[in-house]
C-alpha atoms as a PDB file:
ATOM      1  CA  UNK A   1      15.228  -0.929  -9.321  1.00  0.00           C
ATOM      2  CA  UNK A   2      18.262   1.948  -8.584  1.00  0.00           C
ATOM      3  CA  UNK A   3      17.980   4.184  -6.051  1.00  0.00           C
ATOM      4  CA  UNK A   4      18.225   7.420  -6.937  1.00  0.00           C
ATOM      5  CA  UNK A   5      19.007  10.744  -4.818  1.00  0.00           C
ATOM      6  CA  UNK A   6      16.038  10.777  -2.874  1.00  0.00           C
ATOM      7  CA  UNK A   7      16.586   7.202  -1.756  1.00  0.00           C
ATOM      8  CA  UNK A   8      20.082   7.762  -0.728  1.00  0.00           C
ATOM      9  CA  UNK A   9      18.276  11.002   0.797  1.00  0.00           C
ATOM     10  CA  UNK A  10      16.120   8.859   2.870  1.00  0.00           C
ATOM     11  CA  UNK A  11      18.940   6.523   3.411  1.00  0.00           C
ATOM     12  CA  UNK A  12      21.103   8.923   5.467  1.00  0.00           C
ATOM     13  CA  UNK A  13      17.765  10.710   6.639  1.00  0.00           C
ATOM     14  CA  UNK A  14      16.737   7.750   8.839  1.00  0.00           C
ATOM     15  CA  UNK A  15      20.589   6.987   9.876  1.00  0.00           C
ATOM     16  CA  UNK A  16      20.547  10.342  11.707  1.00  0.00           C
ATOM     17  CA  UNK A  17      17.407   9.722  13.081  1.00  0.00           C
ATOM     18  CA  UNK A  18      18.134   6.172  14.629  1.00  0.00           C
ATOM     19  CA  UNK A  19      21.472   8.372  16.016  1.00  0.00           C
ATOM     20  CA  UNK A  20      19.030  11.356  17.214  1.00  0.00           C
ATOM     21  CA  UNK A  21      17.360   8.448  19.351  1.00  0.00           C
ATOM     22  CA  UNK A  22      20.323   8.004  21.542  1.00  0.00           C
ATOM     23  CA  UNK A  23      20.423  11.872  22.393  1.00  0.00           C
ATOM     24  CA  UNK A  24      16.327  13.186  22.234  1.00  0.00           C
ATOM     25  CA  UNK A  25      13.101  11.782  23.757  1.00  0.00           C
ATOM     26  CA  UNK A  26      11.149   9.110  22.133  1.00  0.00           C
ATOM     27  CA  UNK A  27       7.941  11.742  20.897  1.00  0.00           C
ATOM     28  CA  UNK A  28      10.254  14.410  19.406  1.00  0.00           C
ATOM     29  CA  UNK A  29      12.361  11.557  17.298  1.00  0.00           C
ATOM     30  CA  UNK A  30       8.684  10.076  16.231  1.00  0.00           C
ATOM     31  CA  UNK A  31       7.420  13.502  15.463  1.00  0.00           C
ATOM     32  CA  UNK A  32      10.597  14.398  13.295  1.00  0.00           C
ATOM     33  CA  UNK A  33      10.444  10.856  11.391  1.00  0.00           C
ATOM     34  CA  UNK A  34       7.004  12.063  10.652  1.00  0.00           C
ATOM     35  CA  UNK A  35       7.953  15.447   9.005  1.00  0.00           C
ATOM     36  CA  UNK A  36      10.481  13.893   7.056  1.00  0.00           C
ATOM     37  CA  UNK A  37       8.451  11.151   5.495  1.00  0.00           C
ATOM     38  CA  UNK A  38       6.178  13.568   4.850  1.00  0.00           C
ATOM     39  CA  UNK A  39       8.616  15.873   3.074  1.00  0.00           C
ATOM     40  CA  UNK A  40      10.161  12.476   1.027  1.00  0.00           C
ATOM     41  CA  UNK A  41       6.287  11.833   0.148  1.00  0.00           C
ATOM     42  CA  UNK A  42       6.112  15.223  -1.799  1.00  0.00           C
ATOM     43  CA  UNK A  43       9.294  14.906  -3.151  1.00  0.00           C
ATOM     44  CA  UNK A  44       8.167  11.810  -4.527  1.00  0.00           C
ATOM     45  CA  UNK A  45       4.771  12.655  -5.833  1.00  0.00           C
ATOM     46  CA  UNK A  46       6.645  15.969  -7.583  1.00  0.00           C
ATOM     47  CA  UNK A  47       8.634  13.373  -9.431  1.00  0.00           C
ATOM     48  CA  UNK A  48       5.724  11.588 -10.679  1.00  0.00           C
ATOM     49  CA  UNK A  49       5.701   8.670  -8.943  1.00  0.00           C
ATOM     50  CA  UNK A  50       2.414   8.775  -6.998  1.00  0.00           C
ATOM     51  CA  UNK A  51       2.256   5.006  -5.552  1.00  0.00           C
ATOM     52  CA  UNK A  52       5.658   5.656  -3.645  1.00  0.00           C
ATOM     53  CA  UNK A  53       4.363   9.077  -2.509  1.00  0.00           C
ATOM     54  CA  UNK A  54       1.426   7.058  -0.960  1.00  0.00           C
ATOM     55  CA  UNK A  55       4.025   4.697   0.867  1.00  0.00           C
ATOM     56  CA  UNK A  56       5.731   7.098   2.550  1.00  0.00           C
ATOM     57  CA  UNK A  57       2.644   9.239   3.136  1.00  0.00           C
ATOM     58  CA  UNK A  58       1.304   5.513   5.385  1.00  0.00           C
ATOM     59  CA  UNK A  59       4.320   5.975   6.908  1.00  0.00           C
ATOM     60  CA  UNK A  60       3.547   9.095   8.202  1.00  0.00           C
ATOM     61  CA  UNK A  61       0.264   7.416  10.027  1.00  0.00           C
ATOM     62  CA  UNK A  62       3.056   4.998  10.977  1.00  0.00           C
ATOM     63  CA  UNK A  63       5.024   8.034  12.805  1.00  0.00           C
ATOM     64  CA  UNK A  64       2.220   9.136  14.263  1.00  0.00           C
ATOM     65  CA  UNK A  65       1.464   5.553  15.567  1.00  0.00           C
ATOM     66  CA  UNK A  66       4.523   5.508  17.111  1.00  0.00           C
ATOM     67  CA  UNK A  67       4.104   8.905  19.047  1.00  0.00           C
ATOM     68  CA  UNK A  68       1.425   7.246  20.396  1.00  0.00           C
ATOM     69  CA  UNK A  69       3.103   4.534  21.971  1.00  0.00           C
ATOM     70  CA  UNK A  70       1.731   1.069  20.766  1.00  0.00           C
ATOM     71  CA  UNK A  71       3.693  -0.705  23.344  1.00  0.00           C
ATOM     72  CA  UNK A  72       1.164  -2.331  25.694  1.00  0.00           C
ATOM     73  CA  UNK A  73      -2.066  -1.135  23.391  1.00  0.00           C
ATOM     74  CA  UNK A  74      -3.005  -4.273  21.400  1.00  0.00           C
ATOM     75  CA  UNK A  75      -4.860  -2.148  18.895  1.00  0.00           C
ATOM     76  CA  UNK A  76      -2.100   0.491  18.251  1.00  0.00           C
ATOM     77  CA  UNK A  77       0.442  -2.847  17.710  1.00  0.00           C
ATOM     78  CA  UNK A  78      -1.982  -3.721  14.752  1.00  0.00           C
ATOM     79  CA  UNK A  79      -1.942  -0.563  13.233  1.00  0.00           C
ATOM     80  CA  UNK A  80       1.413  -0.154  13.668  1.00  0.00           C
ATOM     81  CA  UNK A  81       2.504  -3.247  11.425  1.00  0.00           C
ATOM     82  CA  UNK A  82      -0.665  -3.320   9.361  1.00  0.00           C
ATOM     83  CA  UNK A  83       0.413   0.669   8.317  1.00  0.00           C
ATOM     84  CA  UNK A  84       4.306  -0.509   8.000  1.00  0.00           C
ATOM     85  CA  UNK A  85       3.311  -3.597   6.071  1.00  0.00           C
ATOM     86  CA  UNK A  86       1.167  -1.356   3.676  1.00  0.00           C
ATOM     87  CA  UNK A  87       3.695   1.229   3.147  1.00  0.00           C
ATOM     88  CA  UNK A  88       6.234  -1.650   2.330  1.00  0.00           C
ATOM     89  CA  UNK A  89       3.920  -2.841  -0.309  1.00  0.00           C
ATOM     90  CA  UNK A  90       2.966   0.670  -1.708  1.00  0.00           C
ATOM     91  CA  UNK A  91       7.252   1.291  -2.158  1.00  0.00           C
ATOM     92  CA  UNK A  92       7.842  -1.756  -3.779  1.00  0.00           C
ATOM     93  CA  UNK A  93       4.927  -2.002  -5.623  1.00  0.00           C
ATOM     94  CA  UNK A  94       5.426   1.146  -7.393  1.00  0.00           C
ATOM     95  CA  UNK A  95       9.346   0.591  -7.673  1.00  0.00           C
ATOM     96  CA  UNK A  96       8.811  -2.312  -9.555  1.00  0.00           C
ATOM     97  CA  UNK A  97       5.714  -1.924 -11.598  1.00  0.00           C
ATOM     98  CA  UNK A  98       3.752  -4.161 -10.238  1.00  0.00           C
ATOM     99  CA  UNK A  99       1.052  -1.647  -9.916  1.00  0.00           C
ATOM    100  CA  UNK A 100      -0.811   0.310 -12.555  1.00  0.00           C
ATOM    101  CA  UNK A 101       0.096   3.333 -13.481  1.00  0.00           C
ATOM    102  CA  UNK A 102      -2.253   6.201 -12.654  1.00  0.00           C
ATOM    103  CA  UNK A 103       0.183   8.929 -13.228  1.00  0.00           C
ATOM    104  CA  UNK A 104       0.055   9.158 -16.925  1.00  0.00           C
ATOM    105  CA  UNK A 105      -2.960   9.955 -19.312  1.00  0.00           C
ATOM    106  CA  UNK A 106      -3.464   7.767 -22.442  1.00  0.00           C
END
């Protein structure tokens, strides 16, 4: 399981955006997170690995989630983790083969 460009992409991708926190409101920061997962979930389905493109496309819905504010909405909370949880699982899942692969014809 090496990372690759894109992961050390996304590596230095979020560190500016935890840093852009300190300076911008909470909505634009969520709203940029969003576009950038988004853009890391075509770059990942372009290099043929579709269950990781599906991770990071949850975590869009996860961005978007958090634009929303799920502090003090019970429901939002769930969604929140359950959509974080199941990106989690989508990433690793397709990093390490543990799901089938759907990409390839045989």
């Amino acid at each position: 399981m090496a990372m690759d460009t894109l992961d050390y992409a996304a590596v230095v991708g979020f560190a500016g955006l935890v840093i852009a926190t300190r300076f911008l409101e909470g909505v634009i920061v969520a709203a940029a997170l969003g576009g950038f997962v988004l853009s890391l979930s075509l770059w990942r389905l372009h290099a043929g690995r579709p269950w990781e493109a599906l991770g990071w496309l949850v975590w869009v819905g996860t961005a978007v989630i958090l634009a929303l504010g799920p502090a003090g909405r019970p429901v939002l909370l769930v969604a929140f983790i359950g959509s974080m949880l199941l990106g989690v699982g989508l990433l690793f899942g397709g990093r390490m083969d543990l799901l089938p692969d759907i990409w390839t014809l045989e």
